[in-house]
Protein backbone atom coordinates (compact mmCIF):
# COMPACT_ATOMS: atom_id res chain seq x y z
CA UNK A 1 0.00 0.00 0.00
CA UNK A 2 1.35 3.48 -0.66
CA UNK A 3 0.89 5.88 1.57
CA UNK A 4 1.46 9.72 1.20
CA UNK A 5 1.01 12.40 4.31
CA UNK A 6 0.88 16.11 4.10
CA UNK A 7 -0.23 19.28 5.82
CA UNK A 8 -4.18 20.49 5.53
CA UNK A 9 -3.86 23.75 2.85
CA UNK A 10 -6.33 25.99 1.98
CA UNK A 11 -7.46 25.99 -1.82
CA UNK A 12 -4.28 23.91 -2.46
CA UNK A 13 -1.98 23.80 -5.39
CA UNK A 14 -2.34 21.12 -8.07
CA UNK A 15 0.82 19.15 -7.29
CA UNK A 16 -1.25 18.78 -3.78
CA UNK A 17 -3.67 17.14 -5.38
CA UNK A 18 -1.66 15.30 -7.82
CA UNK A 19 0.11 13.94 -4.50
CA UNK A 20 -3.62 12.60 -3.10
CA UNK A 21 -4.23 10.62 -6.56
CA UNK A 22 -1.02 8.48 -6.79
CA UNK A 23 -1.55 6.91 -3.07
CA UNK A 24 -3.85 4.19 -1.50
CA UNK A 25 -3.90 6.19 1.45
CA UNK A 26 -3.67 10.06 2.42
CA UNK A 27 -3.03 11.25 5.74
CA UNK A 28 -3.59 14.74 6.62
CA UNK A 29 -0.65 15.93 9.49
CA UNK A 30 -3.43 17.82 11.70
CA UNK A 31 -1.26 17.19 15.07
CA UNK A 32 1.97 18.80 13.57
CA UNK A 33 3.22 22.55 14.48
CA UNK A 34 1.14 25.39 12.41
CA UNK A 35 3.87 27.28 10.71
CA UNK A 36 3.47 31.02 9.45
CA UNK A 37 3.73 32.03 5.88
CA UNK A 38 3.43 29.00 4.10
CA UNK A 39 0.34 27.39 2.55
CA UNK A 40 -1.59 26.14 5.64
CA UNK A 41 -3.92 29.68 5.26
CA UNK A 42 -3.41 30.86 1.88
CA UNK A 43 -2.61 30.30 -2.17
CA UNK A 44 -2.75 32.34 -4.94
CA UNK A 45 -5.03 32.65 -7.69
CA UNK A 46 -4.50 34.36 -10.73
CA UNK A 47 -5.58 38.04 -12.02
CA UNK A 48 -4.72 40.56 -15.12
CA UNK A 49 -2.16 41.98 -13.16
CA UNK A 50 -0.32 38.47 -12.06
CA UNK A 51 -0.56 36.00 -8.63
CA UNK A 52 -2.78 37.24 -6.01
CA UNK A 53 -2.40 35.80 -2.28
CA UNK A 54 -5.37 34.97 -0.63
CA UNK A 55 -4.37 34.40 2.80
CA UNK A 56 -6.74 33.65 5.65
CA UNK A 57 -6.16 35.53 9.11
CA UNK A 58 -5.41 33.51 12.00
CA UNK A 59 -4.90 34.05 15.38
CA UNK A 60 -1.54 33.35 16.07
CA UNK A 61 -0.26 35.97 18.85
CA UNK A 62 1.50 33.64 21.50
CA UNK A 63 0.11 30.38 20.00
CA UNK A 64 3.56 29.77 19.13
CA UNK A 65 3.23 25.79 19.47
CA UNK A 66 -0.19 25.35 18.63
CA UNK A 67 -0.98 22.78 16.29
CA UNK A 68 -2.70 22.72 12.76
CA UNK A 69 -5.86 21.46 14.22
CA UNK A 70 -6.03 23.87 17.04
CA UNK A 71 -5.09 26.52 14.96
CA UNK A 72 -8.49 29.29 14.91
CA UNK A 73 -9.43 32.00 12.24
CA UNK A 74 -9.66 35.72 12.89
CA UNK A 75 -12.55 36.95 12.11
CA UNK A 76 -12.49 40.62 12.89
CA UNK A 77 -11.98 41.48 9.71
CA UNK A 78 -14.36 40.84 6.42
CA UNK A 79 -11.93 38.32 5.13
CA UNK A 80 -14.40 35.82 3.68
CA UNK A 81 -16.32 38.92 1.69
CA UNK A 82 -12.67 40.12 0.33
CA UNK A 83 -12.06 36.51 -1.10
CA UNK A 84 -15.07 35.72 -2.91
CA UNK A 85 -14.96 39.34 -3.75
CA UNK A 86 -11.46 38.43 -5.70
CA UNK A 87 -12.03 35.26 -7.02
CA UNK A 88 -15.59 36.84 -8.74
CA UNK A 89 -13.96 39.55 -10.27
CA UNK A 90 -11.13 37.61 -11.20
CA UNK A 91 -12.87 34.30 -12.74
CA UNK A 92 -16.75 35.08 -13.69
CA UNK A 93 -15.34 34.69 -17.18
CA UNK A 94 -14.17 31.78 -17.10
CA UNK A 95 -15.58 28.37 -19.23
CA UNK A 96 -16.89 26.76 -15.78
CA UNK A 97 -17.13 29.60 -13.07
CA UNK A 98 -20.85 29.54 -12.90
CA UNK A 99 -21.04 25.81 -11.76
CA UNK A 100 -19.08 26.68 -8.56
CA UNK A 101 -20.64 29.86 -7.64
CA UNK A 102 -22.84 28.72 -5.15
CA UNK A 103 -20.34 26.14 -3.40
CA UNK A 104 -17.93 29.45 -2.46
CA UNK A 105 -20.63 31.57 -2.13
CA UNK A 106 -22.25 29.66 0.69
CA UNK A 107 -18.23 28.97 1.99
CA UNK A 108 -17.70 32.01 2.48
CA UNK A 109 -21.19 32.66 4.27
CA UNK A 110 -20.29 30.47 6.99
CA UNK A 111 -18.24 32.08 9.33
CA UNK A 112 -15.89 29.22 10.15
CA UNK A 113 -14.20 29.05 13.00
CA UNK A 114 -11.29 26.65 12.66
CA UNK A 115 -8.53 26.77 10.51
CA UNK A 116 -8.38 23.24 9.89
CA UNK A 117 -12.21 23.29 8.83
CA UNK A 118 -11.82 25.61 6.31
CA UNK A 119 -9.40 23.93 4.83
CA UNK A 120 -10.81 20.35 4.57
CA UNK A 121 -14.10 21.95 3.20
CA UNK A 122 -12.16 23.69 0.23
CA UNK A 123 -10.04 20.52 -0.12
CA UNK A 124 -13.11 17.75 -0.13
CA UNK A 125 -14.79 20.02 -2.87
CA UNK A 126 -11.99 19.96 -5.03
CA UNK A 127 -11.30 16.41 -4.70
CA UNK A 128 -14.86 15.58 -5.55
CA UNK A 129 -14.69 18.01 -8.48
CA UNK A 130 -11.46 16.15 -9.40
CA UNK A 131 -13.55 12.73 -8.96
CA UNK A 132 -10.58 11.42 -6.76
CA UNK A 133 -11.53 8.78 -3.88
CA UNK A 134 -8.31 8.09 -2.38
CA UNK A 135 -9.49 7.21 1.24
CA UNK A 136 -8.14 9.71 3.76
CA UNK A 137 -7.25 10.35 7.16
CA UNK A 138 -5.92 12.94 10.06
CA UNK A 139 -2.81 11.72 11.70
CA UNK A 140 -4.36 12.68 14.94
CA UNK A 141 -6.52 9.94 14.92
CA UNK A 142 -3.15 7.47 15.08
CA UNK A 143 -1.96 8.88 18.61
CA UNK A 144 2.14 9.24 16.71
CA UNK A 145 4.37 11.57 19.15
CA UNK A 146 7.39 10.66 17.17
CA UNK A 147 9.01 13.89 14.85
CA UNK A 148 10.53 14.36 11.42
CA UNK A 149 11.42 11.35 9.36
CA UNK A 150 10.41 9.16 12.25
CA UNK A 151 6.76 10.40 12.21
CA UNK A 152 6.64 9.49 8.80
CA UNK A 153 8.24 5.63 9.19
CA UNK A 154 5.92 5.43 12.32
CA UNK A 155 2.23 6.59 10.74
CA UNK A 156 3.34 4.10 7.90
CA UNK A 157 3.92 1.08 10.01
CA UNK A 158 0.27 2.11 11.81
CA UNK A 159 -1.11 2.10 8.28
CA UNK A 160 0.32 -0.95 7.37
CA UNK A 161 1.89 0.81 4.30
CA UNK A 162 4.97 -0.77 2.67
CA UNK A 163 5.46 2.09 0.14
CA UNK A 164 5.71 6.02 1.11
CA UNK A 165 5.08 8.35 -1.36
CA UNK A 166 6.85 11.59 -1.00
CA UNK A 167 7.12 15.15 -2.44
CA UNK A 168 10.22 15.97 -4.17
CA UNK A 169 11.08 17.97 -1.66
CA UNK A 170 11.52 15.19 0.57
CA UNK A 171 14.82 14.70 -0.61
CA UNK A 172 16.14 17.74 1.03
CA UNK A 173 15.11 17.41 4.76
CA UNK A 174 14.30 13.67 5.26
CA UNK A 175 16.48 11.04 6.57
CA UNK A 176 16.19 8.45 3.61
CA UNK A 177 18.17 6.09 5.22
CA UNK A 178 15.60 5.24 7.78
CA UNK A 179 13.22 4.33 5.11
CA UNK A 180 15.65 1.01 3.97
CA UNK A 181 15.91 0.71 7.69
CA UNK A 182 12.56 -0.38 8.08
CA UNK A 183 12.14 -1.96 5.05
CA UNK A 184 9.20 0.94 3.44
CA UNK A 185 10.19 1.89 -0.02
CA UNK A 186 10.50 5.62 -0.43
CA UNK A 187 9.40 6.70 -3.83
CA UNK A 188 9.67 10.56 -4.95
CA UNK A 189 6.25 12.20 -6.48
CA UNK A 190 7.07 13.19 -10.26
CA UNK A 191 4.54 16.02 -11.01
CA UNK A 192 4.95 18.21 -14.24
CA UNK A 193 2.91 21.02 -14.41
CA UNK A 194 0.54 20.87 -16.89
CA UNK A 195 -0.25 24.27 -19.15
CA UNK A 196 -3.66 24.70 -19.56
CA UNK A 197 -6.28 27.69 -20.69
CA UNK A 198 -6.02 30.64 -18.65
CA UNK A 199 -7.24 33.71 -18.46
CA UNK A 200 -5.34 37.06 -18.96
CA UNK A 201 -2.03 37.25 -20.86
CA UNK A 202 0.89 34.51 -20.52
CA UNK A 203 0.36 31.18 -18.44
CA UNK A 204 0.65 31.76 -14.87
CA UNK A 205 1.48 27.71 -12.98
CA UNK A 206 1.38 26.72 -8.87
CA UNK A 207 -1.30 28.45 -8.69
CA UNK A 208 -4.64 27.12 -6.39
CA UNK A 209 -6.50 24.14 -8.04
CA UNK A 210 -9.50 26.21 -8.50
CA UNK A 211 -7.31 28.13 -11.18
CA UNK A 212 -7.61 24.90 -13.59
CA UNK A 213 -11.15 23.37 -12.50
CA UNK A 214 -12.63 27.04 -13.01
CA UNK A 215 -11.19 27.03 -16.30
CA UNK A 216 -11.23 23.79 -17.54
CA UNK A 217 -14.00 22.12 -15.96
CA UNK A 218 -14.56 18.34 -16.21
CA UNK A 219 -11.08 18.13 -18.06
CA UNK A 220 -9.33 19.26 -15.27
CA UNK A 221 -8.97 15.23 -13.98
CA UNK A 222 -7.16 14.59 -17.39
CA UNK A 223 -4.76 17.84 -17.45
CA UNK A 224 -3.68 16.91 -13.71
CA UNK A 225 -3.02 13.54 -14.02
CA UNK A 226 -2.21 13.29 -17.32
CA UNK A 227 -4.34 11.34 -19.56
């Protein structure tokens, strides 16, 4: 069984997603420290005058260990009108805008109050969109205290996977050795962007997955993966 784990995102990219269709098995880290400034609360999306962030305020003022799932929105500000607001304006146009309007409409309606919720909402639409069932699960529900590479060889021994699937980026920060230790075959994910219809001048890639199912509907599966 191959396994592949990653952080909860919000709106993820497409390798994210890519990552989710070549396992057997996804486990979302939800018990792992929330870090600042990377893609746990925000992506971009694409307008006429290049990459706009949307990044979702949390509360992080001397939460400095708090983990992903504890992790709670700030509301104070109008952040939920200000991103439906931008991706409008920015996609109405598009081929296949109009059959998502009312899923983020009603998203941003709700007033979430978790991080972590957000997230998985965003993330379950756009897997169902993408019409990919890999099972899933949240590595909180394994009870893992271990850190680092050792997390990793541990949530796959719980899972009973004999195959981890990593990012390429894995090959920079994880100890690879442990992986022949125990006897779990580390493969590296090989994702090529695709290039796909956009809108606005020049192709724009890494941006958030709704950049390609906005624009290319029902062939978005194909262009990901593919085939």
């Amino acid at each position: 069984m191959i396994l592949a784990v990653h952080q909860p995102q919000y709106i993820p990219w497409l390798g994210y997603f890519h990552k989710i269709a070549g396992c057997d098995l996804f486990i979302y880290l939800d018990d792992v420290q929330y870090k600042k400034r990377e893609f746990q609360n925000r992506n971009k999306i694409k307008t006429a005058s290049g990459p706009l962030w949307l990044t979702v305020p949390v509360v992080s003022k001397g939460q400095f260990t708090q983990k992903i799932k504890e992790v709670k929105i700030n509301n104070e500000t109008d952040w939920p009108g200000e991103h439906l607001k931008s991706i409008e304006h920015n996609y109405a146009k598009t081929s296949h805008f109009d059959e998502h309007r009312r899923f983020f409409q009603a998203l941003y309606q709700k007033k979430h109050e978790m991080l972590i919720d957000l997230s998985m909402e965003t993330i379950n639409y756009c897997l169902g969109c993408l019409k990919i069932q890999t099972p899933v699960k949240m590595s909180s529900e394994f009870n893992i205290t271990s850190a680092s590479t050792e997390r990793i060889i541990d949530l796959c021994k719980a899972a009973g996977a004999d195959t981890y699937l990593s990012g390429s980026g894995g090959r920079e920060y994880m100890d690879v050795s442990l992986f022949e230790k125990n006897r779990i075959k580390l493969v590296f994910q090989e994702f090529k962007h695709p290039r796909y219809e956009q809108l606005f001048c020049g192709f724009e890639p890494y941006l958030s997955i709704v950049d390609l199912i906005f624009n290319c509907g029902e062939k978005s599966r194909g262009i990901l993966l593919g085939n």
